[in-house]
PDB file of N, CA and C in Angstrom:
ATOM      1  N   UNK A   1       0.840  -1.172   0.000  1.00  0.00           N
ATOM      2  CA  UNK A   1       0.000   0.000   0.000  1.00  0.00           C
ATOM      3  C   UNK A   1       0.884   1.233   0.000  1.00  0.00           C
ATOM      4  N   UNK A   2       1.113   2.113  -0.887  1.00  0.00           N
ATOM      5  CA  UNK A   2       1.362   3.647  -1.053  1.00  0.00           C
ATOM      6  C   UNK A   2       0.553   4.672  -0.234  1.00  0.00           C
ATOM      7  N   UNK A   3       1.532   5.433   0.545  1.00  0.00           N
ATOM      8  CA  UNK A   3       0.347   5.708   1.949  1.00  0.00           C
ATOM      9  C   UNK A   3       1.044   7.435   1.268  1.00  0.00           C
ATOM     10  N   UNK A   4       1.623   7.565  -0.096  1.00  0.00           N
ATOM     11  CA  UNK A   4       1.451   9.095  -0.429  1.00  0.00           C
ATOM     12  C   UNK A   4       0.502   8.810  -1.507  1.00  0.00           C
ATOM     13  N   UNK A   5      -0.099  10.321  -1.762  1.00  0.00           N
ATOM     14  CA  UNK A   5      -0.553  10.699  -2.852  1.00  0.00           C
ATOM     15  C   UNK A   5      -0.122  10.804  -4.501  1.00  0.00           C
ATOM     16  N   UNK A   6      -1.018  10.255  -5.310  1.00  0.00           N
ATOM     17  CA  UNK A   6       0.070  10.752  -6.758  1.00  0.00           C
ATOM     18  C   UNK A   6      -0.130  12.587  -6.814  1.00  0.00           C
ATOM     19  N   UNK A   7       0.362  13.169  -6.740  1.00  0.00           N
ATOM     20  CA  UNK A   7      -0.013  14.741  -7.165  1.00  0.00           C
ATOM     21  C   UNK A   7      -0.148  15.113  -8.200  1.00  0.00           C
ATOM     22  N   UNK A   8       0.618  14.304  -8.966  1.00  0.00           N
ATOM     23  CA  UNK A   8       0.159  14.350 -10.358  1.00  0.00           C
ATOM     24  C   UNK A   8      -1.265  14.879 -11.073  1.00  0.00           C
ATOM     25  N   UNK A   9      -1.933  14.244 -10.768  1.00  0.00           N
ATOM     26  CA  UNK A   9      -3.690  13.890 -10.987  1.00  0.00           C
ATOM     27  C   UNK A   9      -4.186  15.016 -10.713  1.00  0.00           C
ATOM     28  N   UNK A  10      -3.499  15.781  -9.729  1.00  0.00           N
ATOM     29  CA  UNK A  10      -4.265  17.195  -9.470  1.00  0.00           C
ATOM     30  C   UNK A  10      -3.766  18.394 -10.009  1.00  0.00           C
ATOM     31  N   UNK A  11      -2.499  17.895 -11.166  1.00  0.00           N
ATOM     32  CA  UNK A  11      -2.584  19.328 -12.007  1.00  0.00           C
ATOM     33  C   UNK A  11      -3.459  19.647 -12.696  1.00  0.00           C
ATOM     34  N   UNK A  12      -3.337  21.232 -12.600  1.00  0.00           N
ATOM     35  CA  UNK A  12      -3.854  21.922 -13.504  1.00  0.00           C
ATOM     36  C   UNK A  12      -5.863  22.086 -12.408  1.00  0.00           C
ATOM     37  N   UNK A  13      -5.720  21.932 -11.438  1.00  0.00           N
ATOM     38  CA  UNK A  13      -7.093  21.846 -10.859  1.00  0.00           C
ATOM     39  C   UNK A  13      -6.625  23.419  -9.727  1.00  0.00           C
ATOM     40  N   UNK A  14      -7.283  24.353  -9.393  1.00  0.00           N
ATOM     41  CA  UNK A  14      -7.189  25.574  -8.632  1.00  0.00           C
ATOM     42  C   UNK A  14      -7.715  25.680  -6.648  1.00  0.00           C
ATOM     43  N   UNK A  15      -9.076  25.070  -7.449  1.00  0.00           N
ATOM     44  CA  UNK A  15      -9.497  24.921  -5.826  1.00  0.00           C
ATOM     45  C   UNK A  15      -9.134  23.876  -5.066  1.00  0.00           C
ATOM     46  N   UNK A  16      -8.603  23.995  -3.425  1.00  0.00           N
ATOM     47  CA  UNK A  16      -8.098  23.349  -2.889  1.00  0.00           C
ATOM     48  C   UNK A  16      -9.421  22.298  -2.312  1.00  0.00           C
ATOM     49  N   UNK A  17     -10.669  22.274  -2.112  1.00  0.00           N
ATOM     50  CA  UNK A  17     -11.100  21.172  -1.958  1.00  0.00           C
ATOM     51  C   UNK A  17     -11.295  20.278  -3.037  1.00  0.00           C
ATOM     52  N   UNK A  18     -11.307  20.920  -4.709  1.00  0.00           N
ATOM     53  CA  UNK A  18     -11.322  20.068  -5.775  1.00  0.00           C
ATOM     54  C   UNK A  18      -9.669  19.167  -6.045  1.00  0.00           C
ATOM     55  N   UNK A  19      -8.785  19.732  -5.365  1.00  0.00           N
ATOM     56  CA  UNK A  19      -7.519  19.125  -5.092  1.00  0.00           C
ATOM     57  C   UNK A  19      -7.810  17.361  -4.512  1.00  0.00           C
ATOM     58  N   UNK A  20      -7.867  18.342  -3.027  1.00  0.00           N
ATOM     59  CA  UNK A  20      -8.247  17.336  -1.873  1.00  0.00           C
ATOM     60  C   UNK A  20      -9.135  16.248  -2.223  1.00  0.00           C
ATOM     61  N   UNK A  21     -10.260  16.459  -3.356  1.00  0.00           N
ATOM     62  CA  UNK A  21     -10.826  15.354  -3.438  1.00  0.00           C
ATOM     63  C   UNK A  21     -10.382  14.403  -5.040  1.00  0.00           C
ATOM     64  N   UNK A  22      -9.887  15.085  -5.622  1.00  0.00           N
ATOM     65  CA  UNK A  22      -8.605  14.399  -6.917  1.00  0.00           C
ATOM     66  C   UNK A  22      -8.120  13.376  -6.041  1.00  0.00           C
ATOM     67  N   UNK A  23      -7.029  13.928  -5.207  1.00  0.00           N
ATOM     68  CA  UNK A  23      -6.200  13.224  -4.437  1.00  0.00           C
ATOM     69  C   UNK A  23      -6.436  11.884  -3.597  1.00  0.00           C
ATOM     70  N   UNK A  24      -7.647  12.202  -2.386  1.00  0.00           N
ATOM     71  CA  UNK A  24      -8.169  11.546  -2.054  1.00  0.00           C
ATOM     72  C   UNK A  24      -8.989   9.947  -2.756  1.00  0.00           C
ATOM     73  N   UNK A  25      -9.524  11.096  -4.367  1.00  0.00           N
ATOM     74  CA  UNK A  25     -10.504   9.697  -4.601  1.00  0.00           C
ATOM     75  C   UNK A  25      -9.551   9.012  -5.318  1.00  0.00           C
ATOM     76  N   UNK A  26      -8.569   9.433  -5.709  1.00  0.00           N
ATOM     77  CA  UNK A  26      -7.276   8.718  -6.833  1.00  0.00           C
ATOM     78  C   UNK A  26      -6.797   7.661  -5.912  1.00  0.00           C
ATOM     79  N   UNK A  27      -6.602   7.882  -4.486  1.00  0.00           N
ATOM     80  CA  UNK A  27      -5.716   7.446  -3.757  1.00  0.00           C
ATOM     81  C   UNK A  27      -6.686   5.833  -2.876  1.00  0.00           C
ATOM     82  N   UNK A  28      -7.462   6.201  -3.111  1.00  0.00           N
ATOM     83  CA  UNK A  28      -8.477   4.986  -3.042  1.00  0.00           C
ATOM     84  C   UNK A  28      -8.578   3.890  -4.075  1.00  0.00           C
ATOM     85  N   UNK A  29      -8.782   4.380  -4.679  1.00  0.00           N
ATOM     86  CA  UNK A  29      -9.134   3.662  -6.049  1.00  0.00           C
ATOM     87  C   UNK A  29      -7.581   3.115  -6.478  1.00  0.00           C
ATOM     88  N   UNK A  30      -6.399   3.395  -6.459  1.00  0.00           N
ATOM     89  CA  UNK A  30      -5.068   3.210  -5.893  1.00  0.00           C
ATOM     90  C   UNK A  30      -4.551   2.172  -4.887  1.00  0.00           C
ATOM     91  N   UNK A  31      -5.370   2.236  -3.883  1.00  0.00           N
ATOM     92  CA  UNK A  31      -4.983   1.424  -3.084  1.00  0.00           C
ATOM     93  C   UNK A  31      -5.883   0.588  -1.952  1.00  0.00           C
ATOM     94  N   UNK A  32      -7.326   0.574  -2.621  1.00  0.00           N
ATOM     95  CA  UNK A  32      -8.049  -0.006  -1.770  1.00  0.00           C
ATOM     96  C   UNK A  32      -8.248  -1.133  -2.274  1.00  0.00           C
ATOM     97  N   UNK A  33      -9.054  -2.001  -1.414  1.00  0.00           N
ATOM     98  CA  UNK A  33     -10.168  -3.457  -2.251  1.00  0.00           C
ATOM     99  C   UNK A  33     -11.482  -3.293  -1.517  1.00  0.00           C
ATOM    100  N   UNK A  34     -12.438  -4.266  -1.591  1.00  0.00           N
ATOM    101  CA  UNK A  34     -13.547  -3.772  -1.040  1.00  0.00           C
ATOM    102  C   UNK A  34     -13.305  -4.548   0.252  1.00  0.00           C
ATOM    103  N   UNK A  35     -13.675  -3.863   0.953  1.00  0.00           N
ATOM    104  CA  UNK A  35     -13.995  -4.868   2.639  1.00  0.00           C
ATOM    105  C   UNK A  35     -15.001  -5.996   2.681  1.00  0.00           C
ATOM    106  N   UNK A  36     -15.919  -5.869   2.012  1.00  0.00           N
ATOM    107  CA  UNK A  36     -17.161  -6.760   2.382  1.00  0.00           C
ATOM    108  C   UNK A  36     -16.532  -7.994   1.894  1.00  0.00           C
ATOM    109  N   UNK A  37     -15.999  -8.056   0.455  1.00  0.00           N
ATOM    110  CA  UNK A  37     -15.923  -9.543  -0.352  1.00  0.00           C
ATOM    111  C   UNK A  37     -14.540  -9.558  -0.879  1.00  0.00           C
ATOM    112  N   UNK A  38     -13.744  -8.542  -0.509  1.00  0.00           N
ATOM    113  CA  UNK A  38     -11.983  -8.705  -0.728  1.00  0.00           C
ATOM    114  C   UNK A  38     -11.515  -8.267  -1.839  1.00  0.00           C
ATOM    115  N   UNK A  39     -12.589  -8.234  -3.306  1.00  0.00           N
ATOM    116  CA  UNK A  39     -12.182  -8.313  -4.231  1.00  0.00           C
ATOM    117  C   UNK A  39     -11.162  -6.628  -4.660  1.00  0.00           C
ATOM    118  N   UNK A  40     -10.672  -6.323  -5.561  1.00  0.00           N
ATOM    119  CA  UNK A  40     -10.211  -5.625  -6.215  1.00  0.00           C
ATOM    120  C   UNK A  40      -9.644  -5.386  -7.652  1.00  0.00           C
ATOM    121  N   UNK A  41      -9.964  -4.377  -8.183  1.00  0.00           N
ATOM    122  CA  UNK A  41      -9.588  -3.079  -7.558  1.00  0.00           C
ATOM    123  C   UNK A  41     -11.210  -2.360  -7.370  1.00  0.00           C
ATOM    124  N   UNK A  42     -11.886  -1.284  -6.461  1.00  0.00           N
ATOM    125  CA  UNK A  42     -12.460  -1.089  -6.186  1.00  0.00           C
ATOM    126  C   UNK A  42     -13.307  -0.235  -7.968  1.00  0.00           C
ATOM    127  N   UNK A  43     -13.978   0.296  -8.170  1.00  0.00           N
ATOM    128  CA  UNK A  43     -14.624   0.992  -9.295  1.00  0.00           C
ATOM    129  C   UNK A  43     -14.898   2.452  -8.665  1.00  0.00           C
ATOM    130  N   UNK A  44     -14.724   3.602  -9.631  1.00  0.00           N
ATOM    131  CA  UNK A  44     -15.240   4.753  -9.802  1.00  0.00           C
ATOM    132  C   UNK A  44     -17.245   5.218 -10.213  1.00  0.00           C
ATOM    133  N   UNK A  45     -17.487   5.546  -9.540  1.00  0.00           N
ATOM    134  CA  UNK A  45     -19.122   6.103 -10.181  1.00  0.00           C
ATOM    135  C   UNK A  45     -18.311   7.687 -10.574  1.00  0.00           C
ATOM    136  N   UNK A  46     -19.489   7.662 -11.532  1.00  0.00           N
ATOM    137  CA  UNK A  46     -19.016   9.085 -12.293  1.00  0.00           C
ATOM    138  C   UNK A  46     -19.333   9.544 -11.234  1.00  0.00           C
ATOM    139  N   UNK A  47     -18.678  11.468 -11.872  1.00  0.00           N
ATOM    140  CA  UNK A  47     -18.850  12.673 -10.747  1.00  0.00           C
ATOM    141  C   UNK A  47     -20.029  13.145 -10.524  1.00  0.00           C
ATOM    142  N   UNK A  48     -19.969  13.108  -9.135  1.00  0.00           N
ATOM    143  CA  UNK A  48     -21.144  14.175  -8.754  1.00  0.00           C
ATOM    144  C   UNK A  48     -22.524  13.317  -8.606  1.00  0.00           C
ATOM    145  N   UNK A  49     -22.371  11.900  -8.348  1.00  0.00           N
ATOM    146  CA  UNK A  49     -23.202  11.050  -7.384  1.00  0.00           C
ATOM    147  C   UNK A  49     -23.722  11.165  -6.825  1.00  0.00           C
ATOM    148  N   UNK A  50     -24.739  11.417  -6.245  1.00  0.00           N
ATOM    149  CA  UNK A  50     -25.304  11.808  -4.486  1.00  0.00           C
ATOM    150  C   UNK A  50     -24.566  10.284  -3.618  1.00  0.00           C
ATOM    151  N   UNK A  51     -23.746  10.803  -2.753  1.00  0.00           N
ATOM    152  CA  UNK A  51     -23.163   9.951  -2.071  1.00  0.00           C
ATOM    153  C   UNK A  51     -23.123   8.644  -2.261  1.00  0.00           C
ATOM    154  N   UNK A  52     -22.133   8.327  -3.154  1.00  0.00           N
ATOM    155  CA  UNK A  52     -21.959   7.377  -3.640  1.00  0.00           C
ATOM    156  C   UNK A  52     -20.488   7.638  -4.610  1.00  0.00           C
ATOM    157  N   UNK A  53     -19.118   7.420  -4.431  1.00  0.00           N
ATOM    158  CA  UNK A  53     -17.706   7.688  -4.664  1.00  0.00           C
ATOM    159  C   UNK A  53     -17.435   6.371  -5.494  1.00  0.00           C
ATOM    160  N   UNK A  54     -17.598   5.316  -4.788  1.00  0.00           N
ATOM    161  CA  UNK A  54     -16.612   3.783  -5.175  1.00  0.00           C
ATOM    162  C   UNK A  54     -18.018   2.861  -5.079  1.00  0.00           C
ATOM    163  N   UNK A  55     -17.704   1.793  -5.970  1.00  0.00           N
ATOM    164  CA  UNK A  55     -18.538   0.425  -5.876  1.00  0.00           C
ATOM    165  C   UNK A  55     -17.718  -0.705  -6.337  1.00  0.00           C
ATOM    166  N   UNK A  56     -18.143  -2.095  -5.530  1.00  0.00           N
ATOM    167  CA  UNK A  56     -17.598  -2.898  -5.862  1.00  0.00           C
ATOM    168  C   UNK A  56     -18.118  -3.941  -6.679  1.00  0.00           C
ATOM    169  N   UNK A  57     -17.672  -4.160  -8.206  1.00  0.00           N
ATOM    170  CA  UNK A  57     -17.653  -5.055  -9.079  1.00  0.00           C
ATOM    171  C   UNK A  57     -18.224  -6.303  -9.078  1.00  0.00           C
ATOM    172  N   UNK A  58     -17.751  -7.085  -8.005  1.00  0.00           N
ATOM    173  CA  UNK A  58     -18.089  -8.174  -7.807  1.00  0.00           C
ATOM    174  C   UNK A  58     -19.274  -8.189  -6.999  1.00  0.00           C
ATOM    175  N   UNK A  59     -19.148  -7.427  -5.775  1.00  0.00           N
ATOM    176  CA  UNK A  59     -20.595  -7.899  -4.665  1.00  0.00           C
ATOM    177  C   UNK A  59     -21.874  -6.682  -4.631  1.00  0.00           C
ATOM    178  N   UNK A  60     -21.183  -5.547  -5.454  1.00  0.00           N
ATOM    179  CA  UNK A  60     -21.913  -4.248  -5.840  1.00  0.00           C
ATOM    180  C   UNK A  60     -21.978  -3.754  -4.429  1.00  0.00           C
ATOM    181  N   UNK A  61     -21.600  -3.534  -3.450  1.00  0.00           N
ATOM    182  CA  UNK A  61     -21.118  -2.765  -2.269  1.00  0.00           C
ATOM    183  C   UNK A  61     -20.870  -1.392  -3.186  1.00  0.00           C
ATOM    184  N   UNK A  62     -21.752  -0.255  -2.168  1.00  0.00           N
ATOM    185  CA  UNK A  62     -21.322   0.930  -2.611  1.00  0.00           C
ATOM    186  C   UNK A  62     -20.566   2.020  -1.797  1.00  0.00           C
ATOM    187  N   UNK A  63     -19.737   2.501  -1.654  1.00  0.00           N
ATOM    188  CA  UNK A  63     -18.721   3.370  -0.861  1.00  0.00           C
ATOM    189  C   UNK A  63     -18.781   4.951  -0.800  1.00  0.00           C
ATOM    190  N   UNK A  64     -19.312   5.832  -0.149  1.00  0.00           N
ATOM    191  CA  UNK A  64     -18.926   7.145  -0.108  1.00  0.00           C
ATOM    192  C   UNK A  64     -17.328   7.679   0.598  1.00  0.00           C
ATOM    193  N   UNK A  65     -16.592   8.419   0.186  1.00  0.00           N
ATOM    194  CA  UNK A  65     -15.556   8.673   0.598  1.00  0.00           C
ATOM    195  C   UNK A  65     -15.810   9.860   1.484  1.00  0.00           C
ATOM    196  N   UNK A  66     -15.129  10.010   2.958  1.00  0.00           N
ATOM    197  CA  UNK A  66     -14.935  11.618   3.611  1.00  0.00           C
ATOM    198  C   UNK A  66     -13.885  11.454   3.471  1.00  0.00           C
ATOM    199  N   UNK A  67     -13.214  12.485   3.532  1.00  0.00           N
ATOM    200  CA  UNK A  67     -11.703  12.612   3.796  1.00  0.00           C
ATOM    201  C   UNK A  67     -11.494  13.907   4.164  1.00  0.00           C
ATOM    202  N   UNK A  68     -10.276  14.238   5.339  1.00  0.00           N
ATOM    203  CA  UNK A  68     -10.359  15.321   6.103  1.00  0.00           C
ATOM    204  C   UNK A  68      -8.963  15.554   6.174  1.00  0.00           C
ATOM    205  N   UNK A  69      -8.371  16.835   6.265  1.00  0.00           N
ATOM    206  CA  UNK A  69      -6.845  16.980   6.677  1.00  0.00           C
ATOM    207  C   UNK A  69      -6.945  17.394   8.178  1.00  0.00           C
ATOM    208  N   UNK A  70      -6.029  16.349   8.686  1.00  0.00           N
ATOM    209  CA  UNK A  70      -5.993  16.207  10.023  1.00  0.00           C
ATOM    210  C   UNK A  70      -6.677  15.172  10.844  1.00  0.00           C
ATOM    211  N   UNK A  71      -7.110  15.497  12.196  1.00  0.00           N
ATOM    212  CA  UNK A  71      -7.773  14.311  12.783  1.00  0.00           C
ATOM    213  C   UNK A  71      -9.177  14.490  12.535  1.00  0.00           C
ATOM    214  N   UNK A  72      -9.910  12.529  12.636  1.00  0.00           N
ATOM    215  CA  UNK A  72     -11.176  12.753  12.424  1.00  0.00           C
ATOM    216  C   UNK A  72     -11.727  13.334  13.531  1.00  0.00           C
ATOM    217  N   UNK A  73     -13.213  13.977  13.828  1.00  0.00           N
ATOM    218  CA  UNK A  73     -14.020  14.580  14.953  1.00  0.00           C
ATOM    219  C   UNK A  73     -15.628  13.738  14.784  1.00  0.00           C
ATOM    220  N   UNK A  74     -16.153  14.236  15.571  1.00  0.00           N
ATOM    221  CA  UNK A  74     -17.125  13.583  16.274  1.00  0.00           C
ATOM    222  C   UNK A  74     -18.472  14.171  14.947  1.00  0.00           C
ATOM    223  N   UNK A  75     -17.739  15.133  13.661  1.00  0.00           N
ATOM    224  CA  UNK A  75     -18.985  15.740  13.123  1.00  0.00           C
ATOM    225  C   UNK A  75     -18.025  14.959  11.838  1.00  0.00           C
ATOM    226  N   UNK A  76     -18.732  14.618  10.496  1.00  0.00           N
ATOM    227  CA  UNK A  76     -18.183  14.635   9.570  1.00  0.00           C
ATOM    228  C   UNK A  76     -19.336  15.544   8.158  1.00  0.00           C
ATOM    229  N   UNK A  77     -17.891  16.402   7.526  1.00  0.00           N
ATOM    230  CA  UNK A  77     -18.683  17.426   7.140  1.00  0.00           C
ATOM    231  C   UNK A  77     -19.559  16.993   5.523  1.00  0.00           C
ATOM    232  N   UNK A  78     -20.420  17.530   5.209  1.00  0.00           N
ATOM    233  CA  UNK A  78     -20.932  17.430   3.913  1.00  0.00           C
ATOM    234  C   UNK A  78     -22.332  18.416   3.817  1.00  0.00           C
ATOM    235  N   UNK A  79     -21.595  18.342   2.338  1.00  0.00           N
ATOM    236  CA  UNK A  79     -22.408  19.537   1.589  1.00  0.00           C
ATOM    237  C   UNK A  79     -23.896  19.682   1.148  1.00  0.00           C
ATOM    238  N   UNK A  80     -24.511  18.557   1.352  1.00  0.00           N
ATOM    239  CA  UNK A  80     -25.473  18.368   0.936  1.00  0.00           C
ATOM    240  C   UNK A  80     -26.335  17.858   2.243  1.00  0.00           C
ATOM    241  N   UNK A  81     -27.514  17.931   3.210  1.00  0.00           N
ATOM    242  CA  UNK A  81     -27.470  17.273   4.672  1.00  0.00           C
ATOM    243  C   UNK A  81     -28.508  16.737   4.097  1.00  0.00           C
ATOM    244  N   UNK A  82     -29.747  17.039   2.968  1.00  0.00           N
ATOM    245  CA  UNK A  82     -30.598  16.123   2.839  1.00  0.00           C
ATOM    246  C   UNK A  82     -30.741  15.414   2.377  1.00  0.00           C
ATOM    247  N   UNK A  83     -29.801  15.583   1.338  1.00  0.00           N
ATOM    248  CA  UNK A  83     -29.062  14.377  -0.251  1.00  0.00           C
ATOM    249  C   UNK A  83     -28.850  13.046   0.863  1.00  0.00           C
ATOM    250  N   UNK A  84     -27.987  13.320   1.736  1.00  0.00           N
ATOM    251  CA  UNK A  84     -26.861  12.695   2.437  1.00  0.00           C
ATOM    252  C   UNK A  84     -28.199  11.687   3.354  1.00  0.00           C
ATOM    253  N   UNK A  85     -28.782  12.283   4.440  1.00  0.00           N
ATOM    254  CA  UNK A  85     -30.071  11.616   4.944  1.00  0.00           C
ATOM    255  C   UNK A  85     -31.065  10.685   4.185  1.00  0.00           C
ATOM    256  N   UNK A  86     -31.227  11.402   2.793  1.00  0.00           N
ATOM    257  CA  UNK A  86     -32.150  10.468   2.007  1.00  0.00           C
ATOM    258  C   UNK A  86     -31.680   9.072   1.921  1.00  0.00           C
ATOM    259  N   UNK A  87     -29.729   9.265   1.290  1.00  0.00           N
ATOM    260  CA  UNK A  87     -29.101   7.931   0.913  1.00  0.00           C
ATOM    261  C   UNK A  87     -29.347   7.088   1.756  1.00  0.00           C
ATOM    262  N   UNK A  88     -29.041   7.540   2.940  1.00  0.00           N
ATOM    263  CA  UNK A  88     -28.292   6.561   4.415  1.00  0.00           C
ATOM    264  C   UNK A  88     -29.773   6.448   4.923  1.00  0.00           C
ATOM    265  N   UNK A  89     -30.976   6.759   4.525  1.00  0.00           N
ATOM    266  CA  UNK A  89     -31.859   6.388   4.647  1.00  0.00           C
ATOM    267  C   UNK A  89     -32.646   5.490   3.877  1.00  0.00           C
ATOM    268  N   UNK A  90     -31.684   5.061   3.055  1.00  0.00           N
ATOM    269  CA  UNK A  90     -32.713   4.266   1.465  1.00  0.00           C
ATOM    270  C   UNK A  90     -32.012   2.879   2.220  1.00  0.00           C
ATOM    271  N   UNK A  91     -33.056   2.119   0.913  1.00  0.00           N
ATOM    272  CA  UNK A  91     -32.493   0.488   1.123  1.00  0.00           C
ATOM    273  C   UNK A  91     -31.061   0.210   0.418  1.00  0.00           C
ATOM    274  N   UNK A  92     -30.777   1.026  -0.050  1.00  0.00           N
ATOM    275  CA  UNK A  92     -29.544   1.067  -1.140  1.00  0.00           C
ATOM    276  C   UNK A  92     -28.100   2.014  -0.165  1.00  0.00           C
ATOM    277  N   UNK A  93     -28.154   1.552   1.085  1.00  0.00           N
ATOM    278  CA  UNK A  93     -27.460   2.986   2.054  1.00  0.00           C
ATOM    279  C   UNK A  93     -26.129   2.645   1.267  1.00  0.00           C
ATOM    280  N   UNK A  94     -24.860   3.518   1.151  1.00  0.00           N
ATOM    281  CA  UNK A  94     -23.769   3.053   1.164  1.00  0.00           C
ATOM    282  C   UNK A  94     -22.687   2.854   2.802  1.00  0.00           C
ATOM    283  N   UNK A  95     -21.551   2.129   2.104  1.00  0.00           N
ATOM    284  CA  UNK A  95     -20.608   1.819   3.227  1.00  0.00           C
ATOM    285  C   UNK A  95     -19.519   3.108   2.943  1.00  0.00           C
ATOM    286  N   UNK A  96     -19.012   3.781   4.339  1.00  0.00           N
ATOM    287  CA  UNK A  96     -18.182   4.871   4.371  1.00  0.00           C
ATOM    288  C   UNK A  96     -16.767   4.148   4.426  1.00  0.00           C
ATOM    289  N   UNK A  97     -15.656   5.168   3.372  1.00  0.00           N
ATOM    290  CA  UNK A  97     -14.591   5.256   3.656  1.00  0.00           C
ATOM    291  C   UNK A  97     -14.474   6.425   4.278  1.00  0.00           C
ATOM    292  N   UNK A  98     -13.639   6.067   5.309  1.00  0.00           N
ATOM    293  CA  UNK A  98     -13.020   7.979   6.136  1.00  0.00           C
ATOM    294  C   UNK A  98     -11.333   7.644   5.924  1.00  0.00           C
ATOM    295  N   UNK A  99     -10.976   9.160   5.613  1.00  0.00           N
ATOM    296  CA  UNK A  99      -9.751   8.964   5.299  1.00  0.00           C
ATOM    297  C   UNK A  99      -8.956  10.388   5.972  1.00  0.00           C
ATOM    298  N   UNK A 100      -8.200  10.351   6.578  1.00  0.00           N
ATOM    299  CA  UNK A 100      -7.356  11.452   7.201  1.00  0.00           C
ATOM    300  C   UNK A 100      -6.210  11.676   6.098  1.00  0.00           C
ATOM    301  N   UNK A 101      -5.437  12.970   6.230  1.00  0.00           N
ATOM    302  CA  UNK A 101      -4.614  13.254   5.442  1.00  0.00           C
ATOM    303  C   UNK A 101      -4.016  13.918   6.311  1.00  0.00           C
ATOM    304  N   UNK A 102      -2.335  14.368   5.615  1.00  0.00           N
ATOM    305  CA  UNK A 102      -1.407  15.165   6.558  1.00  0.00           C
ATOM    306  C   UNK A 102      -1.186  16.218   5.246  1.00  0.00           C
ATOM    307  N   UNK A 103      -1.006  17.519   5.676  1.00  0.00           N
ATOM    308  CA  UNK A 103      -1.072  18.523   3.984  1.00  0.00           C
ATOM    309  C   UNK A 103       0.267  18.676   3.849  1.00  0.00           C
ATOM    310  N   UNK A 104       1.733  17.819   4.975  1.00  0.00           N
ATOM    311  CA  UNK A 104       2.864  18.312   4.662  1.00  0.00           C
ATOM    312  C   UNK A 104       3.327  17.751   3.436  1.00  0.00           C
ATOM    313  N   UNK A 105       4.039  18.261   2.708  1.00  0.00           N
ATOM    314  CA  UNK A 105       4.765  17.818   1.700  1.00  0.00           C
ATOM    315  C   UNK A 105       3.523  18.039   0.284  1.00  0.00           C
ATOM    316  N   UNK A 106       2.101  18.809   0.619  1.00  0.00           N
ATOM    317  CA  UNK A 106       1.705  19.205  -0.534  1.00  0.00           C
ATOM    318  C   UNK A 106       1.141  20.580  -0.681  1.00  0.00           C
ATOM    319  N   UNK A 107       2.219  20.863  -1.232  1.00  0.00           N
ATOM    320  CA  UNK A 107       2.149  22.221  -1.229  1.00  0.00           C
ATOM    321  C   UNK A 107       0.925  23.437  -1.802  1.00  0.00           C
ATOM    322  N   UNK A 108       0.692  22.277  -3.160  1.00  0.00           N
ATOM    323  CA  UNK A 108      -0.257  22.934  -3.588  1.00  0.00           C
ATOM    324  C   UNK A 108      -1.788  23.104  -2.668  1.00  0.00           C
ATOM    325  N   UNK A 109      -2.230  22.331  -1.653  1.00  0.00           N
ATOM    326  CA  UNK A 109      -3.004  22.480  -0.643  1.00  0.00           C
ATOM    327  C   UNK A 109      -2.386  23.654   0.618  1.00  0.00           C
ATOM    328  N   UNK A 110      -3.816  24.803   0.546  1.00  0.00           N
ATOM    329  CA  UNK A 110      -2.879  25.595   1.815  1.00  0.00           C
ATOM    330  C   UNK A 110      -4.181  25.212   2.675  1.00  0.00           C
TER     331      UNK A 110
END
């Protein structure tokens, strides 16, 4: 497992949460498998999903990603609160990845 980022992937992108989430979802899809049934490599859903990041191929497990710089807290943030309630309220809920990050060594994140 590669526990840096490619930075690559996030040239040419300006805003630092559209960074953060380049990085993040690259870095999954990079180096995860699914938990439920082992398999890999995990799958991409196109952008802009209502909560829903990664799915898995084989057992169709679906994954939302958080990811935060620094430590996790007791709130995890998102942009959407009723999008987000509807999902995790359907029969179709997904399974969370949480992912911490450290911003040293990337500069282009302030």
């Amino acid at each position: 497992m590669n526990l840096s980022f490619n930075i690559e992937v996030a040239e040419g992108y300006q805003s630092n949460s559209q960074i953060a989430r380049v990085l993040t979802e690259n870095w999954v899809l990079s180096n995860s498998y699914c938990p439920s049934c082992g398999d890999l490599p995990l799958s991409d859903f196109e952008n802009n999903r209502p909560v829903a990041d990664f799915y898995c191929k084989k057992c169709s497990e679906e994954f939302e990603l958080k990811s935060k710089s620094g430590k996790l807290t007791n709130t995890i943030t998102d942009g959407a609160y009723s999008t987000m309630i509807e999902r995790i309220s359907s029969e179709n809920n997904p399974n969370f990845f949480f992912l911490t990050y450290s911003k040293i060594g990337l500069s282009m994140i302030s």
